[in-house]
PDB file of N, CA and C in Angstrom:
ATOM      1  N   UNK A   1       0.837  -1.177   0.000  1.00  0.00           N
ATOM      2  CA  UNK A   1       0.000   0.000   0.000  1.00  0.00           C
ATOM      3  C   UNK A   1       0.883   1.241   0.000  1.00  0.00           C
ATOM      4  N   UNK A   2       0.589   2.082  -1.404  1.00  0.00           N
ATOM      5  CA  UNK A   2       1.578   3.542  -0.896  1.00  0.00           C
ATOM      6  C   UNK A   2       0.958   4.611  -0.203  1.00  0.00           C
ATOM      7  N   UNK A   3       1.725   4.915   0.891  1.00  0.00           N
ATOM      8  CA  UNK A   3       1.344   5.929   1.760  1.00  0.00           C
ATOM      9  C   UNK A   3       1.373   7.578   1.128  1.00  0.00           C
ATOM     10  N   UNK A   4       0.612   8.650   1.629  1.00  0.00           N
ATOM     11  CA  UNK A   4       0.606   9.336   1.525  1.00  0.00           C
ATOM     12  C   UNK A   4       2.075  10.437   1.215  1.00  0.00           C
ATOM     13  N   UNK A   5       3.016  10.099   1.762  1.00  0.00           N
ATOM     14  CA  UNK A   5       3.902  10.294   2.161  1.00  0.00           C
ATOM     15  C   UNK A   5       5.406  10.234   1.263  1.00  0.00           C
ATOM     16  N   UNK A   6       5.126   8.757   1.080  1.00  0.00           N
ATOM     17  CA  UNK A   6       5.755   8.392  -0.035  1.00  0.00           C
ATOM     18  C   UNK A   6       5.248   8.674  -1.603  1.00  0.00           C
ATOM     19  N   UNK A   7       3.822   8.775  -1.726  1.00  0.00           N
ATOM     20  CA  UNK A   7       3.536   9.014  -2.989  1.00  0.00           C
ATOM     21  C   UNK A   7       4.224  10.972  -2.913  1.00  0.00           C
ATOM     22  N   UNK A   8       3.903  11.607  -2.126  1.00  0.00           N
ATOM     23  CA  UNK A   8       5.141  13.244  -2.361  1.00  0.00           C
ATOM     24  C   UNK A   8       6.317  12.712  -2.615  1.00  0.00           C
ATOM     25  N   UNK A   9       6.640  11.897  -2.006  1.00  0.00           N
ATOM     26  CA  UNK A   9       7.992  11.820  -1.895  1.00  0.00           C
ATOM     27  C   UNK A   9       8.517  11.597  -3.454  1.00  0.00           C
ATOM     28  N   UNK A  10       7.579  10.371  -3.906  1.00  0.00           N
ATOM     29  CA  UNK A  10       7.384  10.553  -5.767  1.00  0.00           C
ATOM     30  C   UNK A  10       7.330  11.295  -6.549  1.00  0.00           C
ATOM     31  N   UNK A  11       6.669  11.899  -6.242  1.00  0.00           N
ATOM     32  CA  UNK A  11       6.142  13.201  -7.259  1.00  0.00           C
ATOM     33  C   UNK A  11       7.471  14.302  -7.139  1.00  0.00           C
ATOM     34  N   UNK A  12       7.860  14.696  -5.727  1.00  0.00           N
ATOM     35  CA  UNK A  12       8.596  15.833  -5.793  1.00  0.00           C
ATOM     36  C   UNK A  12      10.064  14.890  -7.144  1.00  0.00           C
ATOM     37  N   UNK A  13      10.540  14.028  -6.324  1.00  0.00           N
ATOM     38  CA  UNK A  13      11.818  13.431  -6.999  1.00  0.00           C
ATOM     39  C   UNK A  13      11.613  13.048  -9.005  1.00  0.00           C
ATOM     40  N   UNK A  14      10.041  12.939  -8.902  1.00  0.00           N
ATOM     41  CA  UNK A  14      10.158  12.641 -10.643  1.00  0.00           C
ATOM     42  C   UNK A  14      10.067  13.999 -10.999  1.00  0.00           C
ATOM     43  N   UNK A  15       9.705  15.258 -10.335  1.00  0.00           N
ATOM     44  CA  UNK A  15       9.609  16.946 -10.674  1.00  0.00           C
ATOM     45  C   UNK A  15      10.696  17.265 -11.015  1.00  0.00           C
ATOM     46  N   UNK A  16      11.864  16.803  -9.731  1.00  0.00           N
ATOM     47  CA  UNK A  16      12.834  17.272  -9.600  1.00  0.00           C
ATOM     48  C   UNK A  16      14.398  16.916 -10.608  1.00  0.00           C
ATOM     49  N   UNK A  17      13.894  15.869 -10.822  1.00  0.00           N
ATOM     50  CA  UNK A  17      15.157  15.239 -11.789  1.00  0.00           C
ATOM     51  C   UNK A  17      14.931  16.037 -13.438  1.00  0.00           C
ATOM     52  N   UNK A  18      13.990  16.382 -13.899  1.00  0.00           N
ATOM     53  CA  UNK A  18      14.435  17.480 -14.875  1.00  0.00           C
ATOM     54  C   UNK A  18      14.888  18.568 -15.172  1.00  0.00           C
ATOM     55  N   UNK A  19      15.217  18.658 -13.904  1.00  0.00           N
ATOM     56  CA  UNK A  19      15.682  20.338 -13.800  1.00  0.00           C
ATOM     57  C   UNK A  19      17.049  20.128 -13.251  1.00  0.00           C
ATOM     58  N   UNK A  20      17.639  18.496 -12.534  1.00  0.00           N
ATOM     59  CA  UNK A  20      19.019  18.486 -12.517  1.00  0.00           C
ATOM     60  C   UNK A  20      19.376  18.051 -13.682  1.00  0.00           C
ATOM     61  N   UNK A  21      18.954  17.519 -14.537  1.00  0.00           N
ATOM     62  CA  UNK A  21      19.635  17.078 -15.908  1.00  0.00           C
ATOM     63  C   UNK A  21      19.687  18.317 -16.802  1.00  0.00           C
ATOM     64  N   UNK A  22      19.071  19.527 -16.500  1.00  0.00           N
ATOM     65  CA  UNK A  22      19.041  20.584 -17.138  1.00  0.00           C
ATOM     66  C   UNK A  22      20.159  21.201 -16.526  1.00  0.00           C
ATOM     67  N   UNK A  23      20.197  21.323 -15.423  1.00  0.00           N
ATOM     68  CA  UNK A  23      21.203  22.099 -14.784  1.00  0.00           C
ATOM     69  C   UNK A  23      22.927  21.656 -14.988  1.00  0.00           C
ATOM     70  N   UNK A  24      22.757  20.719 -15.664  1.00  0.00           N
ATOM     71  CA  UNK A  24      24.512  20.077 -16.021  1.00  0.00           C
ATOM     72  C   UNK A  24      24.745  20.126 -17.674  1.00  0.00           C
ATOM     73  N   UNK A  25      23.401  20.485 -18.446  1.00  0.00           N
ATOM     74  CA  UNK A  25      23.946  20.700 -19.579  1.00  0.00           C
ATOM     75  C   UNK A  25      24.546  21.712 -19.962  1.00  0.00           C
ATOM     76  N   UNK A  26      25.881  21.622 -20.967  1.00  0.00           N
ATOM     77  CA  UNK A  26      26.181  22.564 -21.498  1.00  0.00           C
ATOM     78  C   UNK A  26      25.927  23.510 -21.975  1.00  0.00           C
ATOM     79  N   UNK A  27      25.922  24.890 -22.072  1.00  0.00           N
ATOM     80  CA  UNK A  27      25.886  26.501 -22.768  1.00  0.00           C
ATOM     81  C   UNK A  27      26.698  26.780 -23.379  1.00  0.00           C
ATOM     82  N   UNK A  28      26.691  27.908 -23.911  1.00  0.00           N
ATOM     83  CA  UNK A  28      27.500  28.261 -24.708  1.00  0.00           C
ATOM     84  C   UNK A  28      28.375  29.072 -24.178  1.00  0.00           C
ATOM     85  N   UNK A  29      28.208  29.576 -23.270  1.00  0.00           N
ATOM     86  CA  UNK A  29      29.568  29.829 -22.089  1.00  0.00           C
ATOM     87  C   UNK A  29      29.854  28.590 -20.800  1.00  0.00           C
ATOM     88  N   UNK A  30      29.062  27.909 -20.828  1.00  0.00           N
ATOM     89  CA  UNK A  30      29.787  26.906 -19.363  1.00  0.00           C
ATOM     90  C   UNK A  30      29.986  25.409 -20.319  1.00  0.00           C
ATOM     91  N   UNK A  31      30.485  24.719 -19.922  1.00  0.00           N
ATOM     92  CA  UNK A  31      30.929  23.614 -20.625  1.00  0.00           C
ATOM     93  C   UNK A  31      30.343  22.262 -20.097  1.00  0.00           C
ATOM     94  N   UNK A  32      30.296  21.259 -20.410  1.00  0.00           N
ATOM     95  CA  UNK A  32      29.525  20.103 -19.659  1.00  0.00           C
ATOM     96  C   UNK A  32      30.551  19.660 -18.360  1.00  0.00           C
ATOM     97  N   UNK A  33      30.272  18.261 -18.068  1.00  0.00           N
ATOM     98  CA  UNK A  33      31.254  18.011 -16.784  1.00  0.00           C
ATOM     99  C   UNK A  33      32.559  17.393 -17.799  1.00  0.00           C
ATOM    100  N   UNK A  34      31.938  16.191 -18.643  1.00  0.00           N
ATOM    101  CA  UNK A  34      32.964  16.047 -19.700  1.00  0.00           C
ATOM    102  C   UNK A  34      33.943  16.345 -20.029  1.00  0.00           C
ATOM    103  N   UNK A  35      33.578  17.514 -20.401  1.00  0.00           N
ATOM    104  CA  UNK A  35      34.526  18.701 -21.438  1.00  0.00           C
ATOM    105  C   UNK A  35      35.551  19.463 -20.458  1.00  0.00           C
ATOM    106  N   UNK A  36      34.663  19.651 -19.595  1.00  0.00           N
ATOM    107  CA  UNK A  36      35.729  20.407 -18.048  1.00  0.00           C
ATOM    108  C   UNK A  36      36.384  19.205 -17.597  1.00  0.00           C
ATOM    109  N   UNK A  37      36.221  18.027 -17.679  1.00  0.00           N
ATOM    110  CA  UNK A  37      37.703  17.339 -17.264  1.00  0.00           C
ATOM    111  C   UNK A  37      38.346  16.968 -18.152  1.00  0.00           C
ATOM    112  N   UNK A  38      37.879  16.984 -19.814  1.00  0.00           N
ATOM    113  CA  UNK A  38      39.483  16.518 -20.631  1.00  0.00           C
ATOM    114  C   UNK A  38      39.998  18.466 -20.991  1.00  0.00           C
ATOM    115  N   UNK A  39      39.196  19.102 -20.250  1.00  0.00           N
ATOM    116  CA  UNK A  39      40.278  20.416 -20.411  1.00  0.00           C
ATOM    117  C   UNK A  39      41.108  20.322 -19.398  1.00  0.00           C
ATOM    118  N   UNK A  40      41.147  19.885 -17.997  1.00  0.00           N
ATOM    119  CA  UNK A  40      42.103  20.157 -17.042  1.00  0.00           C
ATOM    120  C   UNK A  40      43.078  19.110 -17.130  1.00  0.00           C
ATOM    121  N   UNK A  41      42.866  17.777 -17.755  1.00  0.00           N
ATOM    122  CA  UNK A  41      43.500  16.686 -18.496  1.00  0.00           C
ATOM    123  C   UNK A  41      44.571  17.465 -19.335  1.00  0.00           C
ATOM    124  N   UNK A  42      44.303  18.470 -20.229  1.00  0.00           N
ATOM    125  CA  UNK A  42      44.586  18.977 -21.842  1.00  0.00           C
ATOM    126  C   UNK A  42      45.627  19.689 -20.872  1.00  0.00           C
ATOM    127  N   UNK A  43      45.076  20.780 -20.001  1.00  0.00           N
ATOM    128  CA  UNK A  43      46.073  21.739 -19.135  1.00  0.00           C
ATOM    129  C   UNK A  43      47.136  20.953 -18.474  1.00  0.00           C
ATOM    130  N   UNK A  44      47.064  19.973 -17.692  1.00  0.00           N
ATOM    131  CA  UNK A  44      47.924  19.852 -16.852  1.00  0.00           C
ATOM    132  C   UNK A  44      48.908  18.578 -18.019  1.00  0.00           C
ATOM    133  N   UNK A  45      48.526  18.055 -18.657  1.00  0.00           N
ATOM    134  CA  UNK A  45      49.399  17.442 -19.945  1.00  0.00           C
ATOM    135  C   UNK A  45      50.789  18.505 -20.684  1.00  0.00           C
ATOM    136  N   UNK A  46      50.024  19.712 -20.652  1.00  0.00           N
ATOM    137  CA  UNK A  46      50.815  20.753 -21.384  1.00  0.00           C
ATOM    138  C   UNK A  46      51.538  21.272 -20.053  1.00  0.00           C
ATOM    139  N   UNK A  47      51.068  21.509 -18.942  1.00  0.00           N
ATOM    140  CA  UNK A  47      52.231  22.313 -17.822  1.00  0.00           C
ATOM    141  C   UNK A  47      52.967  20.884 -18.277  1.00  0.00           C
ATOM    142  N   UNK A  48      52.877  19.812 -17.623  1.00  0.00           N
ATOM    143  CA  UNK A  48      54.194  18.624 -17.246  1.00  0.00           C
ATOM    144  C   UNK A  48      54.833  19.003 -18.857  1.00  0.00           C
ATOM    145  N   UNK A  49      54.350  19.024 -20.153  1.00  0.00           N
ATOM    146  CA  UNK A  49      55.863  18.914 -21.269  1.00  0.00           C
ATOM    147  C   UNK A  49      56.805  20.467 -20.469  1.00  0.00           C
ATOM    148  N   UNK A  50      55.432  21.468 -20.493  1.00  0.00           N
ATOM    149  CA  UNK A  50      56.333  22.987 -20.111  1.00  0.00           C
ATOM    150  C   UNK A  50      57.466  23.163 -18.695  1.00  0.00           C
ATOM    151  N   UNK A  51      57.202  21.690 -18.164  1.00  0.00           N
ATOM    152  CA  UNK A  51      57.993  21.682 -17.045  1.00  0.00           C
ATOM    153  C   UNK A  51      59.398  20.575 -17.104  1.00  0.00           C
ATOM    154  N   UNK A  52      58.944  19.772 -18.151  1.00  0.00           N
ATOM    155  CA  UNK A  52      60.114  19.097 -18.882  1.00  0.00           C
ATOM    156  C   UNK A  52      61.057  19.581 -19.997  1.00  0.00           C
ATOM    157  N   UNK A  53      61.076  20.996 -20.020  1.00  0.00           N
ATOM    158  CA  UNK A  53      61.957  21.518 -21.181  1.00  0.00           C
ATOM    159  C   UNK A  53      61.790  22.581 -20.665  1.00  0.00           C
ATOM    160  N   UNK A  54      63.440  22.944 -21.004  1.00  0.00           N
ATOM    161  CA  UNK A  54      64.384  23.676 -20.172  1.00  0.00           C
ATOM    162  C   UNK A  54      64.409  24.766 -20.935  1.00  0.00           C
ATOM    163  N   UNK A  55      63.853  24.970 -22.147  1.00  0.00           N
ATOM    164  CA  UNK A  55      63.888  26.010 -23.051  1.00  0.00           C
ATOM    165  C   UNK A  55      62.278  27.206 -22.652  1.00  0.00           C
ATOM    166  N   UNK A  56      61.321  26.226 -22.843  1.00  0.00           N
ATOM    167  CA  UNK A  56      60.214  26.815 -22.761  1.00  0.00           C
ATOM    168  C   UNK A  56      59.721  27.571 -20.991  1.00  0.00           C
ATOM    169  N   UNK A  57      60.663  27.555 -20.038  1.00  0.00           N
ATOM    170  CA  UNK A  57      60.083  28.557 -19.349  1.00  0.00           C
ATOM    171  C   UNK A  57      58.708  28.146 -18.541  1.00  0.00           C
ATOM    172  N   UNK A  58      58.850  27.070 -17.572  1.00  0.00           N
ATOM    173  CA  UNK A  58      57.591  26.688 -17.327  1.00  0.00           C
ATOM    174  C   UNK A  58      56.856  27.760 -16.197  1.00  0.00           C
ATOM    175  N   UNK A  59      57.771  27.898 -15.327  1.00  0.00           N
ATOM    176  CA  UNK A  59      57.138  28.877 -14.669  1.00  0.00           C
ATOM    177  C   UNK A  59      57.093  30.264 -14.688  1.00  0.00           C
ATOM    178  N   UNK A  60      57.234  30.905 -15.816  1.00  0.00           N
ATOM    179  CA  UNK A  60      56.374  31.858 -16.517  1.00  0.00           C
ATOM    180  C   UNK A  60      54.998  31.726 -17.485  1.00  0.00           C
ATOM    181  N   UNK A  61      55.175  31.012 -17.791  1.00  0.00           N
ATOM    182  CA  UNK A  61      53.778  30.386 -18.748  1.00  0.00           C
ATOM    183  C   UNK A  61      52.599  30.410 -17.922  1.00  0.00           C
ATOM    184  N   UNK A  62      51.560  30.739 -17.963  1.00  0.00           N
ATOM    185  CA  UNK A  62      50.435  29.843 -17.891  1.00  0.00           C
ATOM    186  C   UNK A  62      49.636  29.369 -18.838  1.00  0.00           C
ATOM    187  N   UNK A  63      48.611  28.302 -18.151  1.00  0.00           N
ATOM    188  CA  UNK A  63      47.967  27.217 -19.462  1.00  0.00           C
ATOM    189  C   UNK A  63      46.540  27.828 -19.033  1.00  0.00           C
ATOM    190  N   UNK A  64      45.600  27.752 -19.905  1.00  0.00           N
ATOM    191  CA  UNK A  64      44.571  27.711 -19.781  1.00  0.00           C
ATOM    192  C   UNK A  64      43.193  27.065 -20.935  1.00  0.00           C
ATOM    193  N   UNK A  65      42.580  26.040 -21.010  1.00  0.00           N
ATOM    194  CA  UNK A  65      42.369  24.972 -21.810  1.00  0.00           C
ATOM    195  C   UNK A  65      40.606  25.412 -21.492  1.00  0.00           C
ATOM    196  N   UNK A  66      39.603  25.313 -22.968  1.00  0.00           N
ATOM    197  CA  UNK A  66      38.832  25.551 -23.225  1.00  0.00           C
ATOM    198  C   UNK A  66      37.861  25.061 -24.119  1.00  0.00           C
ATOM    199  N   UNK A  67      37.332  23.938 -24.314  1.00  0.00           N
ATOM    200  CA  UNK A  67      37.033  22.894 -24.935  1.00  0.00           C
ATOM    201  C   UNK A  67      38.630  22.993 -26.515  1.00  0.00           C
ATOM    202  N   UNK A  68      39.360  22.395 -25.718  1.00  0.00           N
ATOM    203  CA  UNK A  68      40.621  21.605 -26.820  1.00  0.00           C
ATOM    204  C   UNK A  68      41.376  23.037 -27.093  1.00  0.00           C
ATOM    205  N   UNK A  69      40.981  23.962 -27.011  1.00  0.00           N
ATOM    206  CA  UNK A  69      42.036  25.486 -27.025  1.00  0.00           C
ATOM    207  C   UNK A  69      42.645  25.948 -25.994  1.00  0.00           C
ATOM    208  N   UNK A  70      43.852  25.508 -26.248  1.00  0.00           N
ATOM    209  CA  UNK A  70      44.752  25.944 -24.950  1.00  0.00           C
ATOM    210  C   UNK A  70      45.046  27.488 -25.098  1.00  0.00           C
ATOM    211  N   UNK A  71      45.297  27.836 -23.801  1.00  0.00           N
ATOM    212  CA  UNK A  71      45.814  29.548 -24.554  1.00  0.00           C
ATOM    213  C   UNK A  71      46.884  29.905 -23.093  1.00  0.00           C
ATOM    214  N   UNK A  72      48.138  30.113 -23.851  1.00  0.00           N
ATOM    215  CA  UNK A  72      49.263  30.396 -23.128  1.00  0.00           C
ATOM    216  C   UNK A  72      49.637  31.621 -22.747  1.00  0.00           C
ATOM    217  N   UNK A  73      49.898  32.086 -21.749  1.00  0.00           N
ATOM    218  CA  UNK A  73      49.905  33.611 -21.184  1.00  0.00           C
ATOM    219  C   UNK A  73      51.272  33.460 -20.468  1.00  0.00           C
ATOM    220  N   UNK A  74      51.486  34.744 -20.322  1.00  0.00           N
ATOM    221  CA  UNK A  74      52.998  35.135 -19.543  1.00  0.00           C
ATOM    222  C   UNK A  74      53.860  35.971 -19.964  1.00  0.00           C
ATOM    223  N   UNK A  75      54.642  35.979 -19.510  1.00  0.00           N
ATOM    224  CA  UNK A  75      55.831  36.778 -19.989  1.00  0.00           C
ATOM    225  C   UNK A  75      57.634  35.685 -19.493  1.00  0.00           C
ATOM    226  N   UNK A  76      57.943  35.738 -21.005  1.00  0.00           N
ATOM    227  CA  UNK A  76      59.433  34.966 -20.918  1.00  0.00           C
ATOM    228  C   UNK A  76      60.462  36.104 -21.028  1.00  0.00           C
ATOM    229  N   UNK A  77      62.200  35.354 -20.777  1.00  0.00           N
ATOM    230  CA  UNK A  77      62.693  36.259 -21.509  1.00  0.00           C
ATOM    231  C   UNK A  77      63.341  36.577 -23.341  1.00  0.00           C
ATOM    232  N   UNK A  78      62.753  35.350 -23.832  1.00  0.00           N
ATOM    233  CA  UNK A  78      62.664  35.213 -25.060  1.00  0.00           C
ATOM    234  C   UNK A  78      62.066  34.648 -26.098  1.00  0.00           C
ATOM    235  N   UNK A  79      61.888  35.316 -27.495  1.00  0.00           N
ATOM    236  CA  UNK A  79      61.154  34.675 -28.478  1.00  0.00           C
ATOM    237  C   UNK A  79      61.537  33.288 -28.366  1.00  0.00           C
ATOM    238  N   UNK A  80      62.492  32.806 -28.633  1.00  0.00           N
ATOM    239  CA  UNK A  80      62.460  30.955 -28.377  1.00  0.00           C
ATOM    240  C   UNK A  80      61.804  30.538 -27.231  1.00  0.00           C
ATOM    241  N   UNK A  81      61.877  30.964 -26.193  1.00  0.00           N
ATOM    242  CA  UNK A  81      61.249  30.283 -25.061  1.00  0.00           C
ATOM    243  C   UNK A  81      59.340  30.142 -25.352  1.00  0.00           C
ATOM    244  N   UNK A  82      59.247  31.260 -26.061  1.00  0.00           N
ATOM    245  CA  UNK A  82      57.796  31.552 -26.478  1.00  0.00           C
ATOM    246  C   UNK A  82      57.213  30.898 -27.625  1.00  0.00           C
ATOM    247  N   UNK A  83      58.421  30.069 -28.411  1.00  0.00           N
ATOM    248  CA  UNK A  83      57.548  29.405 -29.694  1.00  0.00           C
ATOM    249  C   UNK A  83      57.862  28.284 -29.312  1.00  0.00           C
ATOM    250  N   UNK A  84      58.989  27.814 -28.485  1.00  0.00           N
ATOM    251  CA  UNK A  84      58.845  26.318 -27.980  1.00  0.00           C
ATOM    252  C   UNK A  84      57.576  25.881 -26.961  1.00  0.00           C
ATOM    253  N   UNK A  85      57.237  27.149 -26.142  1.00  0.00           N
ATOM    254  CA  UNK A  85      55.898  26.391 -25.673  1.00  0.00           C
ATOM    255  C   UNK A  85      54.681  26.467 -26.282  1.00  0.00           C
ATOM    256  N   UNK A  86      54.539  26.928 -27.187  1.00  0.00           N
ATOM    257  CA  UNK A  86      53.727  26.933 -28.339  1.00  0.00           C
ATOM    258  C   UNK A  86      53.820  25.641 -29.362  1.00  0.00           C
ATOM    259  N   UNK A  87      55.342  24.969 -29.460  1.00  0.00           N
ATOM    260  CA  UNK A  87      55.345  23.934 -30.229  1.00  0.00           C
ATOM    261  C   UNK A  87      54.597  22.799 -29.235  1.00  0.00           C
ATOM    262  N   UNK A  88      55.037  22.784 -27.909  1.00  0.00           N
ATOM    263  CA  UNK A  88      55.027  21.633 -26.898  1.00  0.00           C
ATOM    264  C   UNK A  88      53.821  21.512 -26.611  1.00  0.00           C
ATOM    265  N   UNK A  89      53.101  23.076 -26.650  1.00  0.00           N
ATOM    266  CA  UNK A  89      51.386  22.722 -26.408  1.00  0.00           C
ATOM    267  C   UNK A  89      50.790  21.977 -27.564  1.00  0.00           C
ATOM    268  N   UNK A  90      51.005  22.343 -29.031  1.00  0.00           N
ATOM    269  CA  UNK A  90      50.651  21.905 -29.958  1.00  0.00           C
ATOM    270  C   UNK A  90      50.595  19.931 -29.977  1.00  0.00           C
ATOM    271  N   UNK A  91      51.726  19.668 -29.085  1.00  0.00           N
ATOM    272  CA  UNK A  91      52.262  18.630 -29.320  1.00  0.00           C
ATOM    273  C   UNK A  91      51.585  17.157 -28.561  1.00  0.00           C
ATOM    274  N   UNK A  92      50.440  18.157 -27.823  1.00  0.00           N
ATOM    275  CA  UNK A  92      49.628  17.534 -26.660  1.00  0.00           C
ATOM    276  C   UNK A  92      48.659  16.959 -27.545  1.00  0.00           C
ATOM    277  N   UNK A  93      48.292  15.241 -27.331  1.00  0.00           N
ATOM    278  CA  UNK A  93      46.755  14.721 -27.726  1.00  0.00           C
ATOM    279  C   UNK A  93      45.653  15.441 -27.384  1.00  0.00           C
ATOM    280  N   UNK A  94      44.741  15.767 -27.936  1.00  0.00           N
ATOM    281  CA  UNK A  94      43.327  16.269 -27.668  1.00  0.00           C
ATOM    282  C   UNK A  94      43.485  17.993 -27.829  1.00  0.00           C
ATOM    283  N   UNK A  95      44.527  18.565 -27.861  1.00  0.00           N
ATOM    284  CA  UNK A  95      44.476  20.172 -28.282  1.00  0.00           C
ATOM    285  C   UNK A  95      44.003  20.209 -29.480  1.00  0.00           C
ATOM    286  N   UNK A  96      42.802  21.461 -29.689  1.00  0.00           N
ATOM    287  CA  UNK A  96      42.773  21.786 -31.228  1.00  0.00           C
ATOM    288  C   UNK A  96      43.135  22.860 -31.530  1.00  0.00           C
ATOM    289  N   UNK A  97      43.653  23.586 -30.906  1.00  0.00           N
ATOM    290  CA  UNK A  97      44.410  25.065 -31.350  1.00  0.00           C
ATOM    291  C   UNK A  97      44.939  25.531 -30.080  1.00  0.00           C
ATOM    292  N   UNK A  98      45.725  26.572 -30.265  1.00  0.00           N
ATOM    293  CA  UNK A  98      46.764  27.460 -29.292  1.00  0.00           C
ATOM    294  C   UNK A  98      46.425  28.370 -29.617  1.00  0.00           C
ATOM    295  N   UNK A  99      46.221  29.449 -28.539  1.00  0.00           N
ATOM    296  CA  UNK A  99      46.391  31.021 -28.862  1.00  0.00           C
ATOM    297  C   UNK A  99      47.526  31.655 -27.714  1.00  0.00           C
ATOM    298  N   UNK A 100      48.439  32.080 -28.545  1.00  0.00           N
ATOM    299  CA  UNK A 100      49.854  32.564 -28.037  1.00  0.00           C
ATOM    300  C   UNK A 100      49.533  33.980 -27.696  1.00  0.00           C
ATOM    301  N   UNK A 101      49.412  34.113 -26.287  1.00  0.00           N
ATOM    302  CA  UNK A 101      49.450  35.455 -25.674  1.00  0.00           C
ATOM    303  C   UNK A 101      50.568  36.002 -24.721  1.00  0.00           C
ATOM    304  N   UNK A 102      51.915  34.730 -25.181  1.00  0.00           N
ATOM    305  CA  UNK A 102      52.767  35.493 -24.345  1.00  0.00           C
ATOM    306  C   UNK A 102      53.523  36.262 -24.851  1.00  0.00           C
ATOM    307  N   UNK A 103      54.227  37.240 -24.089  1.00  0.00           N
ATOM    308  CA  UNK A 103      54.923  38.297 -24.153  1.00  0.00           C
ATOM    309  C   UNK A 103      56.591  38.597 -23.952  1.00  0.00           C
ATOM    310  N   UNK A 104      56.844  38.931 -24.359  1.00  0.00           N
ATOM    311  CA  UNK A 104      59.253  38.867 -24.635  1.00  0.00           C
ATOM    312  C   UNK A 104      59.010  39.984 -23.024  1.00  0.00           C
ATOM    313  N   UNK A 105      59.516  39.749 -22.592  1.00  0.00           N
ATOM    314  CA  UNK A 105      60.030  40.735 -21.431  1.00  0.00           C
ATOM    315  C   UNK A 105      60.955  41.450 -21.910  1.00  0.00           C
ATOM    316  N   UNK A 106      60.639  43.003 -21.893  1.00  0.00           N
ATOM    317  CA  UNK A 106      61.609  43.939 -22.620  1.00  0.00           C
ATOM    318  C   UNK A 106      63.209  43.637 -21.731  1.00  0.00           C
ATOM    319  N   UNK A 107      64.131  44.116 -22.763  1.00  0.00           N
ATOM    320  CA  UNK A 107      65.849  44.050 -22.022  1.00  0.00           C
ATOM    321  C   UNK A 107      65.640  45.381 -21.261  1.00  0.00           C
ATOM    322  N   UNK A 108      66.493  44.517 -20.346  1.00  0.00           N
ATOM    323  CA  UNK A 108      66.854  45.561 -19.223  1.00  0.00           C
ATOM    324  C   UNK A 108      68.078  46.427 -19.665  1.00  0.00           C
TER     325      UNK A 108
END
């Protein structure tokens, strides 16, 4: 026999589950859950090469990954340091483009 009680208890939970399956889909500014973990996958793939080469300057760089578009920021002290981490991001599975926003640190 269903009780009073339990039949709310039904109703609210079959109400309620369309509006959490709504609430996790993707927009066109927020990303699914998916997509937000093979971007922090994509990011932290590209810091470890930028931290394995001695050219590219890892801790000036930053990564920042956006469904498969990484985009590199910072300031180095040179054009090589700046197109090698541009090659190394490129070089990552699952990137589909780079946008190079770092910057030469003027000579002192």
């Amino acid at each position: 026999m269903i009780t009073t009680c339990n039949l709310c208890t039904a109703v609210l939970l079959a109400m309620s589950l369309p509006i959490g399956l709504v609430a996790c889909a993707p927009t066109e500014t927020r990303q699914s859950t998916g997509a937000y973990i093979d971007d922090t996958v994509i990011t932290t793939k590209v810091k470890t090469e930028l931290a394995k080469d001695p050219v590219a300057k890892a801790t000036q760089v930053q990564v920042e990954t956006y469904n498969g578009v990484v985009q590199l920021s910072g300031f180095v002290d040179s054009q090589e340091s700046a197109r090698r981490a541009v090659e190394l991001a490129r070089s990552v599975p699952g990137v589909s483009a780079v946008r190079n926003d770092i910057r030469i640190k003027p000579a002192s």
